[in-house]
C-alpha atoms as a PDB file:
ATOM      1  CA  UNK A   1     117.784 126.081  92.864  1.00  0.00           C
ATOM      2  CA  UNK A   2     115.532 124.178  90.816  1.00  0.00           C
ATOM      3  CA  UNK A   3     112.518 126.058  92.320  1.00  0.00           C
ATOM      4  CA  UNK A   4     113.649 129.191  92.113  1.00  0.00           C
ATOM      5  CA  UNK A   5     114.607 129.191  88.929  1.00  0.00           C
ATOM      6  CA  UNK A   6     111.230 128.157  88.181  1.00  0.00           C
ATOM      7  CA  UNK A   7     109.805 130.259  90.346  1.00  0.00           C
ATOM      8  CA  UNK A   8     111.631 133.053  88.173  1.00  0.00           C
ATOM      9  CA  UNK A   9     109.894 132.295  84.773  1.00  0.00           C
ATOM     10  CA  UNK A  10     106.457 131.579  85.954  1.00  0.00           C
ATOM     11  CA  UNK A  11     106.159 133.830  89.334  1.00  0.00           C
ATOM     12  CA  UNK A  12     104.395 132.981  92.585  1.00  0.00           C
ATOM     13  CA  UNK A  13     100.967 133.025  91.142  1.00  0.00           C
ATOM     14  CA  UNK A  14     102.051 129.346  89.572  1.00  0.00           C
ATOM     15  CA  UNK A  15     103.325 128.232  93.116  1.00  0.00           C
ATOM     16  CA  UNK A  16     101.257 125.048  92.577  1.00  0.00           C
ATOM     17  CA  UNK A  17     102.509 124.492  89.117  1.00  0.00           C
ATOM     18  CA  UNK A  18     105.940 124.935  89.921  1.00  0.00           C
ATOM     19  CA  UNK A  19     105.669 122.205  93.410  1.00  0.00           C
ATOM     20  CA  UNK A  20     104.159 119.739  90.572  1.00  0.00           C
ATOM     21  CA  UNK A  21     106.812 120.366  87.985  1.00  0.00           C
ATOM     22  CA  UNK A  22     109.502 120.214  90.911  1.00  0.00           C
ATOM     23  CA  UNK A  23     108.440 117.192  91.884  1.00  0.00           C
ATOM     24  CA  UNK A  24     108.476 115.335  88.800  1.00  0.00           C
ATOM     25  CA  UNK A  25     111.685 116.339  87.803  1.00  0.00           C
ATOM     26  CA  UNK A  26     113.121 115.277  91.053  1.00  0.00           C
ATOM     27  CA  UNK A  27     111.350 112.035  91.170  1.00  0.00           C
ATOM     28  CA  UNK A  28     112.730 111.561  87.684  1.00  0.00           C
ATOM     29  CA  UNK A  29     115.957 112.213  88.584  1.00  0.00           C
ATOM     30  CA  UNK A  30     116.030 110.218  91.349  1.00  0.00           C
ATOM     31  CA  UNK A  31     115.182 107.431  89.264  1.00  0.00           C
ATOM     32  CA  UNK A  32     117.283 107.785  86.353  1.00  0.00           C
ATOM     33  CA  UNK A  33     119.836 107.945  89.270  1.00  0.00           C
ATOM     34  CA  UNK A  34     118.783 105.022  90.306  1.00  0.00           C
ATOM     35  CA  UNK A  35     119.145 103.224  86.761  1.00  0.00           C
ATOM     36  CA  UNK A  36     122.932 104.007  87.139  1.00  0.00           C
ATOM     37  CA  UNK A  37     123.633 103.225  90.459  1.00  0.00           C
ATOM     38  CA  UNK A  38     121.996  99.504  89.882  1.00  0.00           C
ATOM     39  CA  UNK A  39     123.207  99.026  86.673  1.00  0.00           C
ATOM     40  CA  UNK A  40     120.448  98.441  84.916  1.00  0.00           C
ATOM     41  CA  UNK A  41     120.142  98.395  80.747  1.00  0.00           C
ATOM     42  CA  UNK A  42     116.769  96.774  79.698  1.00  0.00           C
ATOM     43  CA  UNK A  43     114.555  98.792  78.293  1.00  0.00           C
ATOM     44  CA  UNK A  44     111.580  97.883  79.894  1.00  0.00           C
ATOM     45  CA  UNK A  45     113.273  98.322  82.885  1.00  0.00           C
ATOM     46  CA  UNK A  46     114.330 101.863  81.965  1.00  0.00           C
ATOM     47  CA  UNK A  47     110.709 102.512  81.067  1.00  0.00           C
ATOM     48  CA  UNK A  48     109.252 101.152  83.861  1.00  0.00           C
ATOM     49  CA  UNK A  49     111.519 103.314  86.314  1.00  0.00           C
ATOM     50  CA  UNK A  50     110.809 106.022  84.244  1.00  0.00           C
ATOM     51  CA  UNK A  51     106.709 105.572  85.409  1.00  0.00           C
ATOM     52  CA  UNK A  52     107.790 104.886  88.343  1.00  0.00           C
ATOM     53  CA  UNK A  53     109.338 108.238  88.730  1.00  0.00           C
ATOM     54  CA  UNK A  54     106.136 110.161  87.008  1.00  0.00           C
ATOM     55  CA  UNK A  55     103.677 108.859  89.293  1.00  0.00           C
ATOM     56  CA  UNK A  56     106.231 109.379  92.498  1.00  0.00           C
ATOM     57  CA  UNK A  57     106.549 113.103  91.399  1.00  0.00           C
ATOM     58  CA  UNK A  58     102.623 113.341  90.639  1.00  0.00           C
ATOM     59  CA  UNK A  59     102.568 111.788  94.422  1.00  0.00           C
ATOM     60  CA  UNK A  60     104.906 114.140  95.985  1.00  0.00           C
ATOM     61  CA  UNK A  61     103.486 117.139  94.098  1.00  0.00           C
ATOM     62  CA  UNK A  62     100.096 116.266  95.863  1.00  0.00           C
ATOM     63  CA  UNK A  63     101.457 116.458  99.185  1.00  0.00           C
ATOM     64  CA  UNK A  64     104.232 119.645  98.914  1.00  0.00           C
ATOM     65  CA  UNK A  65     100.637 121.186  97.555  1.00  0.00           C
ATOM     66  CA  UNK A  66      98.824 120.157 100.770  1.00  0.00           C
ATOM     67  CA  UNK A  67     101.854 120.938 102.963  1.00  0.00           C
ATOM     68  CA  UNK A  68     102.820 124.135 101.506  1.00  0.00           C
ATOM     69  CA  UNK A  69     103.405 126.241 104.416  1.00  0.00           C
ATOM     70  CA  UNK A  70     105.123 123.350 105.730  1.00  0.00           C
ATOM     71  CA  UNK A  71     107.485 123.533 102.618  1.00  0.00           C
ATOM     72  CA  UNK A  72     108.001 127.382 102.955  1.00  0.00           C
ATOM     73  CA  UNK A  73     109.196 127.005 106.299  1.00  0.00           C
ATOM     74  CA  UNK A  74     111.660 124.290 105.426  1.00  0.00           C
ATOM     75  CA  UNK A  75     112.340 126.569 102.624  1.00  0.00           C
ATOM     76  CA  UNK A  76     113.019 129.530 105.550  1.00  0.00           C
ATOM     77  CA  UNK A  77     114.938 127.357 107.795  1.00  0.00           C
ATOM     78  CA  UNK A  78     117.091 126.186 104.679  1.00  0.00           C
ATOM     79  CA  UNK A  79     117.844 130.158 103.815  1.00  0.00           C
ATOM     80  CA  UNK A  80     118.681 130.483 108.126  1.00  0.00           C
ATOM     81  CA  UNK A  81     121.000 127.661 107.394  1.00  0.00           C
ATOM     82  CA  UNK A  82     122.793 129.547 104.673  1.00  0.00           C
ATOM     83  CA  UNK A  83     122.755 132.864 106.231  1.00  0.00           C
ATOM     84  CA  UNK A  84     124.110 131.392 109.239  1.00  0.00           C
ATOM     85  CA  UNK A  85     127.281 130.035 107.269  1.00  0.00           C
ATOM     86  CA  UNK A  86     127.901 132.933 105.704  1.00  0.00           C
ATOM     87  CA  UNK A  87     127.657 134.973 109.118  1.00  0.00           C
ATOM     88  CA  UNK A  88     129.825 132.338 110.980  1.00  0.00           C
ATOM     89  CA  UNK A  89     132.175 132.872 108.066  1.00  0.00           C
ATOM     90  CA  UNK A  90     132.113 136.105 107.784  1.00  0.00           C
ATOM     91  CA  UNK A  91     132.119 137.767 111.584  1.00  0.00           C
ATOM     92  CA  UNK A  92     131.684 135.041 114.075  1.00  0.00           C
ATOM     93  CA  UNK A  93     134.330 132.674 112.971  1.00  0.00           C
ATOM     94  CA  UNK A  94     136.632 135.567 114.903  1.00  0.00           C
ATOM     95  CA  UNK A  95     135.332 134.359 117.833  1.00  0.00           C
ATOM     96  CA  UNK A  96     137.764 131.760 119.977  1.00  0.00           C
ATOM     97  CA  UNK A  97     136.036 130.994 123.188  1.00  0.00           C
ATOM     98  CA  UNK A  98     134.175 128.032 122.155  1.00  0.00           C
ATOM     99  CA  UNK A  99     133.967 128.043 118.891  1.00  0.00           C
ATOM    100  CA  UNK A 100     131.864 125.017 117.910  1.00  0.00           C
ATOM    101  CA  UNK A 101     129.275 126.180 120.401  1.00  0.00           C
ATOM    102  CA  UNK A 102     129.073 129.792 118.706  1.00  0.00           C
ATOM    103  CA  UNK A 103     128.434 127.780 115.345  1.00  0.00           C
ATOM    104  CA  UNK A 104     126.099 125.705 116.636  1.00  0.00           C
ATOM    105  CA  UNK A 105     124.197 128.630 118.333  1.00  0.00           C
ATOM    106  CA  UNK A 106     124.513 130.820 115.023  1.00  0.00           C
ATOM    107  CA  UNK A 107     122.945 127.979 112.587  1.00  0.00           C
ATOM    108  CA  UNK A 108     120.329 127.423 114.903  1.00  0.00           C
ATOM    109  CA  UNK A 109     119.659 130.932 115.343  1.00  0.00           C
ATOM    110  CA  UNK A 110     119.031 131.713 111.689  1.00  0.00           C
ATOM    111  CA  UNK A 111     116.939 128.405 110.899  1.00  0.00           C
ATOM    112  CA  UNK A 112     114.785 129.157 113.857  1.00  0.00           C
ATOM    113  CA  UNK A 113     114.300 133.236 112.720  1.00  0.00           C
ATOM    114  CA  UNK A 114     114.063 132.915 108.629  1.00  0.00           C
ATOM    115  CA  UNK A 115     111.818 129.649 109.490  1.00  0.00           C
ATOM    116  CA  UNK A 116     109.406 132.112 111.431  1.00  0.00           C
ATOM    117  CA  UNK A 117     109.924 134.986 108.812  1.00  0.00           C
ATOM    118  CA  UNK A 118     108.588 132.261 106.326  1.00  0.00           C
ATOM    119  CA  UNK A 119     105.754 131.473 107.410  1.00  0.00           C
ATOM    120  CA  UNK A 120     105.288 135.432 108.673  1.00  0.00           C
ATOM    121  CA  UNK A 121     106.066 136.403 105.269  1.00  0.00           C
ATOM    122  CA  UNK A 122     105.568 133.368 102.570  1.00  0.00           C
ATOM    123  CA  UNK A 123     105.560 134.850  99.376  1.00  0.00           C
ATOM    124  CA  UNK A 124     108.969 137.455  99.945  1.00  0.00           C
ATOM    125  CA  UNK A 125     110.335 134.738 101.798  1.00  0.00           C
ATOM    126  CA  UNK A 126     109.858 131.880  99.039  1.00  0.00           C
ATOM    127  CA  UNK A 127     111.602 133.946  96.678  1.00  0.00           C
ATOM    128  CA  UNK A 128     114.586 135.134  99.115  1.00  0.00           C
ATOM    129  CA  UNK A 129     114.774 131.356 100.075  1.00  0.00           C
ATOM    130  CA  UNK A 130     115.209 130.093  96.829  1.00  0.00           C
ATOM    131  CA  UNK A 131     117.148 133.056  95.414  1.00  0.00           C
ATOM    132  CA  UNK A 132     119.904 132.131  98.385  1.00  0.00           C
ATOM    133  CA  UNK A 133     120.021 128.733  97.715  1.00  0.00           C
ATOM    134  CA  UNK A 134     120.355 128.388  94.329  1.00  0.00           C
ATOM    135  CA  UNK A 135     123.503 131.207  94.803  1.00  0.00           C
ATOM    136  CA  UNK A 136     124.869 128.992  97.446  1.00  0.00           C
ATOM    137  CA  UNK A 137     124.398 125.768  95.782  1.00  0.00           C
ATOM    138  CA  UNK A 138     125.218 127.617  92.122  1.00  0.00           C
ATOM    139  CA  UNK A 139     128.621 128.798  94.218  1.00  0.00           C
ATOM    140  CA  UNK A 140     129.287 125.810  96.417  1.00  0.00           C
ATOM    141  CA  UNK A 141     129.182 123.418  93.544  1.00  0.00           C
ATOM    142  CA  UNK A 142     131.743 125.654  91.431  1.00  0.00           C
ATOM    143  CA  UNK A 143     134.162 125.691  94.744  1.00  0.00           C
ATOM    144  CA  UNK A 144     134.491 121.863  94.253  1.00  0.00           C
ATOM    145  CA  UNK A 145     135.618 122.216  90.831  1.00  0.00           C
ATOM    146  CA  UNK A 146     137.789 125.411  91.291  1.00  0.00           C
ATOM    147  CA  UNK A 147     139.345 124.109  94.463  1.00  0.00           C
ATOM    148  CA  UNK A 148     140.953 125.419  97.562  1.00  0.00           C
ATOM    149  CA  UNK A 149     137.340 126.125  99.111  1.00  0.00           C
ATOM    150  CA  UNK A 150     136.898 123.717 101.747  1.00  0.00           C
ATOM    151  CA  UNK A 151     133.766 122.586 102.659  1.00  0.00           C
ATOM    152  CA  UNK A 152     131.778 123.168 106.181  1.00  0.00           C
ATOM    153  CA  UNK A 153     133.197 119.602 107.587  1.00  0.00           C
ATOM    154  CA  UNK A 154     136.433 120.479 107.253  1.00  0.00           C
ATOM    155  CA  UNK A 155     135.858 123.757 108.627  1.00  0.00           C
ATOM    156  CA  UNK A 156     134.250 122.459 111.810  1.00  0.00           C
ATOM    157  CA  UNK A 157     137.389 119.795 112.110  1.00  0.00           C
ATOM    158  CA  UNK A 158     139.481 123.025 112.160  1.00  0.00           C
ATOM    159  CA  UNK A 159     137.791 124.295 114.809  1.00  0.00           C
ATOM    160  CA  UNK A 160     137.377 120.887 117.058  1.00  0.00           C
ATOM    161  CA  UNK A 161     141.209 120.538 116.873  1.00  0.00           C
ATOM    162  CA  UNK A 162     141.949 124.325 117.684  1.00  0.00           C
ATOM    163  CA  UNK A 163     143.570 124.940 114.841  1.00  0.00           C
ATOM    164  CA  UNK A 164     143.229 129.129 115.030  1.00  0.00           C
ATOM    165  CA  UNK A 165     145.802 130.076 112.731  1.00  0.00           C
ATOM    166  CA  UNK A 166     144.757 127.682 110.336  1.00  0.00           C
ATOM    167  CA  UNK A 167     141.266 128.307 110.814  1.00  0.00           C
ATOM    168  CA  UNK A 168     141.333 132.650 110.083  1.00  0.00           C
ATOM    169  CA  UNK A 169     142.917 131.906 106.481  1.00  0.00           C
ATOM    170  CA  UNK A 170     139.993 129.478 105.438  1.00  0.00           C
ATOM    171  CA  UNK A 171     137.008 131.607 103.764  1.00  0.00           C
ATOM    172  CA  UNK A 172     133.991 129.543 102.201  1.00  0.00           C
END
């Protein structure tokens, strides 16, 4: 989501600039995640995982930059991952002869396509790609608040214990 919305203000021609500023802010976040999950208060120590996390980022940056097809097609396969939920959900969660198998063969399906329609088309699909998961993550992260949305697990432990009727009034 992150990406695209950068993506959004400064446009494709700062692809770079966006992987770099991406990058640090995750690696920053990661670290100030960190900080809480150990507990730790001294400032040094604060300061020092703060550098930490600025020179990780400036790391990472270097190699998304070098790997950058790479990253659109993970990017692509993401968006197939998406698409296929919402297809499964949509039209294909009608489907009752083997139902974990046609889930399976949908997701894999749509990673494998929008992962090759990345990398055949990698600016259009960059921006698609984010565009869809920001939505999805944007939407998915208000369902847990809102409630009654279950998530994909719970879904798929609908379907391994046959529970049809159960099953046609979920919608994600």
């Amino acid at each position: 989501m992150l990406v695209g919305l950068f993506l959004l203000i400064l446009g494709v021609k700062f692809l770079k600039v966006t992987f770099v500023i991406t990058a640090i802010f995750a690696s920053l976040t990661l670290m100030l995640f960190l900080l809480g999950l150990f507990n730790i208060t001294q400032q040094y120590a604060v300061w020092i995982f703060l550098a930490i996390g600025l020179i990780l980022g400036v790391v990472l940056a270097y190699f998304i930059i070098g790997l950058t097809r790479l990253v659109v097609a993970i990017l692509g396969g993401y968006l197939g991952y998406v698409l296929g939920l919402v297809l499964y959900q949509s039209i294909f969660i009608y489907v009752n002869s083997n139902p974990k198998v046609v889930y399976w063969i949908v997701i894999f399906v749509c990673i494998i396509l929008c992962a090759l329609a990345a990398l055949w088309a990698t600016k259009h699909m960059l921006i698609i790609s984010t565009c869809f998961i920001g939505g999805y993550a944007v939407v998915r992260g208000a369902s847990f608040y809102i409630g009654h949305f279950p998530d994909e697990k719970i879904v798929m432990d609908l379907i391994a214990n046959e529970e049809w009727e159960q099953l046609k009034g979920v919608r994600i």
